[in-house]
Protein backbone atom coordinates (compact mmCIF):
# COMPACT_ATOMS: atom_id res chain seq x y z
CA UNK A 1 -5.18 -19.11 -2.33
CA UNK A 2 -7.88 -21.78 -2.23
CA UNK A 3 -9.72 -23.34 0.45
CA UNK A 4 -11.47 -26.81 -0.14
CA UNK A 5 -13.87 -27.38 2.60
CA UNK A 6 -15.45 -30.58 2.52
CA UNK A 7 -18.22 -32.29 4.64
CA UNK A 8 -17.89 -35.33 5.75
CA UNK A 9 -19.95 -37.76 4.30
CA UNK A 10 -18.52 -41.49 5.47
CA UNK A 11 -16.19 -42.40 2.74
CA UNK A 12 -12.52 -41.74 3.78
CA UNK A 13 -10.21 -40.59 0.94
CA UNK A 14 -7.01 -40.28 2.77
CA UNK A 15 -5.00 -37.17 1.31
CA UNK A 16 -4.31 -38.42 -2.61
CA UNK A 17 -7.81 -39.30 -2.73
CA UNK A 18 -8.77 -35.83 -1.03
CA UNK A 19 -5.96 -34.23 -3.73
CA UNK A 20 -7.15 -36.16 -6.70
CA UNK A 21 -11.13 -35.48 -6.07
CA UNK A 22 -10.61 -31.58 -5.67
CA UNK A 23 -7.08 -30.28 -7.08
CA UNK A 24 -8.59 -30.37 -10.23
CA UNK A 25 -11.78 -27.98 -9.39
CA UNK A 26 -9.31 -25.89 -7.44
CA UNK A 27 -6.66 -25.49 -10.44
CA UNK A 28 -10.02 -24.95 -12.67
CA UNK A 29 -11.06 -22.02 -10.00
CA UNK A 30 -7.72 -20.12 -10.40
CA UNK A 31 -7.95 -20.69 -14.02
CA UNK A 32 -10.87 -18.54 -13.85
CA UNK A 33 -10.82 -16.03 -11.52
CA UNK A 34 -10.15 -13.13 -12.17
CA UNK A 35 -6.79 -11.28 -11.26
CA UNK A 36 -5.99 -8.35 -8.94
CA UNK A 37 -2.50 -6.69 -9.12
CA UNK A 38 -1.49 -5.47 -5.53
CA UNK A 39 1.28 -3.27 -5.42
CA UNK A 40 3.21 -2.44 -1.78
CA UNK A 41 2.54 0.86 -0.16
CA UNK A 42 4.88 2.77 1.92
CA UNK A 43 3.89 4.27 4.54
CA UNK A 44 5.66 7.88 5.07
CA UNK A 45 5.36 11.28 6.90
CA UNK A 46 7.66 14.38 7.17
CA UNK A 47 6.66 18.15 8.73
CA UNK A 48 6.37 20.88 6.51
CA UNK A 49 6.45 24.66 6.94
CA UNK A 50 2.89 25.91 6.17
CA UNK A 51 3.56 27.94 3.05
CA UNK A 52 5.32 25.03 1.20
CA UNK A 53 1.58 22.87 2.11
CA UNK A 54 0.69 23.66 -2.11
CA UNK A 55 3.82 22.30 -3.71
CA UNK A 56 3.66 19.56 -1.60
CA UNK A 57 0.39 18.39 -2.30
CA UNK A 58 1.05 19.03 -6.04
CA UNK A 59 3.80 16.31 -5.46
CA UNK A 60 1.69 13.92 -3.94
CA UNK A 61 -1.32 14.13 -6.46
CA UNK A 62 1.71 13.71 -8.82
CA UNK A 63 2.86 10.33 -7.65
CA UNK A 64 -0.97 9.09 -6.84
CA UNK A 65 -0.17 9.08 -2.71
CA UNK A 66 -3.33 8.15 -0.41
CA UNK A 67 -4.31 8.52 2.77
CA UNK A 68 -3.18 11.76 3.22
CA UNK A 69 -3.45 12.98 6.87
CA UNK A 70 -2.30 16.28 8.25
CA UNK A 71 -1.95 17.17 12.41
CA UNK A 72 -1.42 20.86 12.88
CA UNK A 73 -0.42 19.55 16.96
CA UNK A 74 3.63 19.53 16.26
CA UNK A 75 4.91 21.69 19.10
CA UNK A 76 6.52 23.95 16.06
CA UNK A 77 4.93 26.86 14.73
CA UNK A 78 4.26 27.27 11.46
CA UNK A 79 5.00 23.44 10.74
CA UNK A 80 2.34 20.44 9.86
CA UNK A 81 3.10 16.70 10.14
CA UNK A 82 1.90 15.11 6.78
CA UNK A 83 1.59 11.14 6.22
CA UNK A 84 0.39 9.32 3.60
CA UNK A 85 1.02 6.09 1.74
CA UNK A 86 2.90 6.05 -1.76
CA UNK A 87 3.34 2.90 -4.42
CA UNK A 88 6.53 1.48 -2.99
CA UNK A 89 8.13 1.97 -6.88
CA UNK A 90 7.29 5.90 -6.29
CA UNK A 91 8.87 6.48 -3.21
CA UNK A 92 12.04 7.47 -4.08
CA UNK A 93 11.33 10.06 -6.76
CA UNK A 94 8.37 11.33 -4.73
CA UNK A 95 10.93 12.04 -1.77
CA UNK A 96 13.46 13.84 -4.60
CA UNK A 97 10.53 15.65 -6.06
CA UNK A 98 9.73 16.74 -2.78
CA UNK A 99 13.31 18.13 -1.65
CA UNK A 100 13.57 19.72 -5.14
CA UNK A 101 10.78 21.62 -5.52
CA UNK A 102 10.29 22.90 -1.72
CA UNK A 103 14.35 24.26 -1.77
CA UNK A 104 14.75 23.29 2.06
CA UNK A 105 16.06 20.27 3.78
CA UNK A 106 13.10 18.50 4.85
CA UNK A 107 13.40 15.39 6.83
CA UNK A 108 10.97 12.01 5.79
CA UNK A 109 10.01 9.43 8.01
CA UNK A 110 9.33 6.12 6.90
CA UNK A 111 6.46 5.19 9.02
C-alpha cells in the first residue's frame, strides 16, 4: 500500500493531475521496495495429559509453531491446556502428527 501525502501549496490539480504528478513515484516506490512474504497463522489449543507434554512439543518444533503458551489451571488433573499459532499450510498435518504419535483421542480447538 502507498500513501501520497501532499501539502498544499495553492495550485489545484484536481484528481488526474494529483494521479499523473505522483502515480508514477508511487509505482517507482513499489518497484523498489523490498518484499515481505506473510503467511496466515492459525491460532489453536488442545489439553494434554502431562506425560505426553515431550512428544508434543517435538511436534510443534517440527512444524515451526509459535507462541506456545501452557496453563496448568484446567480443573483436570494431570492435564495442561496448550495454544500456539501454526502456518495455516501446517495445520492439518501438525493436528495428524499430533493424534498419531500421542495414541489417544485428543480434542483441538481452533482458537
Amino acid at each position: 500500500m502507498v500513501v501520497v501525502i501532499r501539502n498544499f501549496v495553492g495550485i489545484k490539480l484536481g484528481t488526474g493531475g494529483l494521479f499523473r504528478a505522483y502515480g508514477g513515484v508511487a509505482a517507482e516506490c513499489l518497484r523498489n521496495a523490498p518484499t515481505c512474504l506473510i503467511k496466515s497463522k492459525v491460532p489453536m489449543g488442545l489439553e494434554v495429559p502431562f506425560e505426553l507434554l515431550g512428544v508434543l512439543y517435538h511436534q510443534l518444533q517440527s512444524s515451526q509453531a509459535e507462541d506456545i503458551k501452557q496453563d496448568y489451571d484446567t480443573g483436570k488433573d494431570g492435564v495442561t491446556m496448550v495454544t500456539f499459532k501454526v502456518d495455516f499450510d501446517r495445520a492439518q498435518g501438525l493436528e495428524e502428527a499430533i493424534k498419531t504419535n500421542c495414541s489417544r483421542d485428543i480434542v483441538f480447538y481452533k482458537c
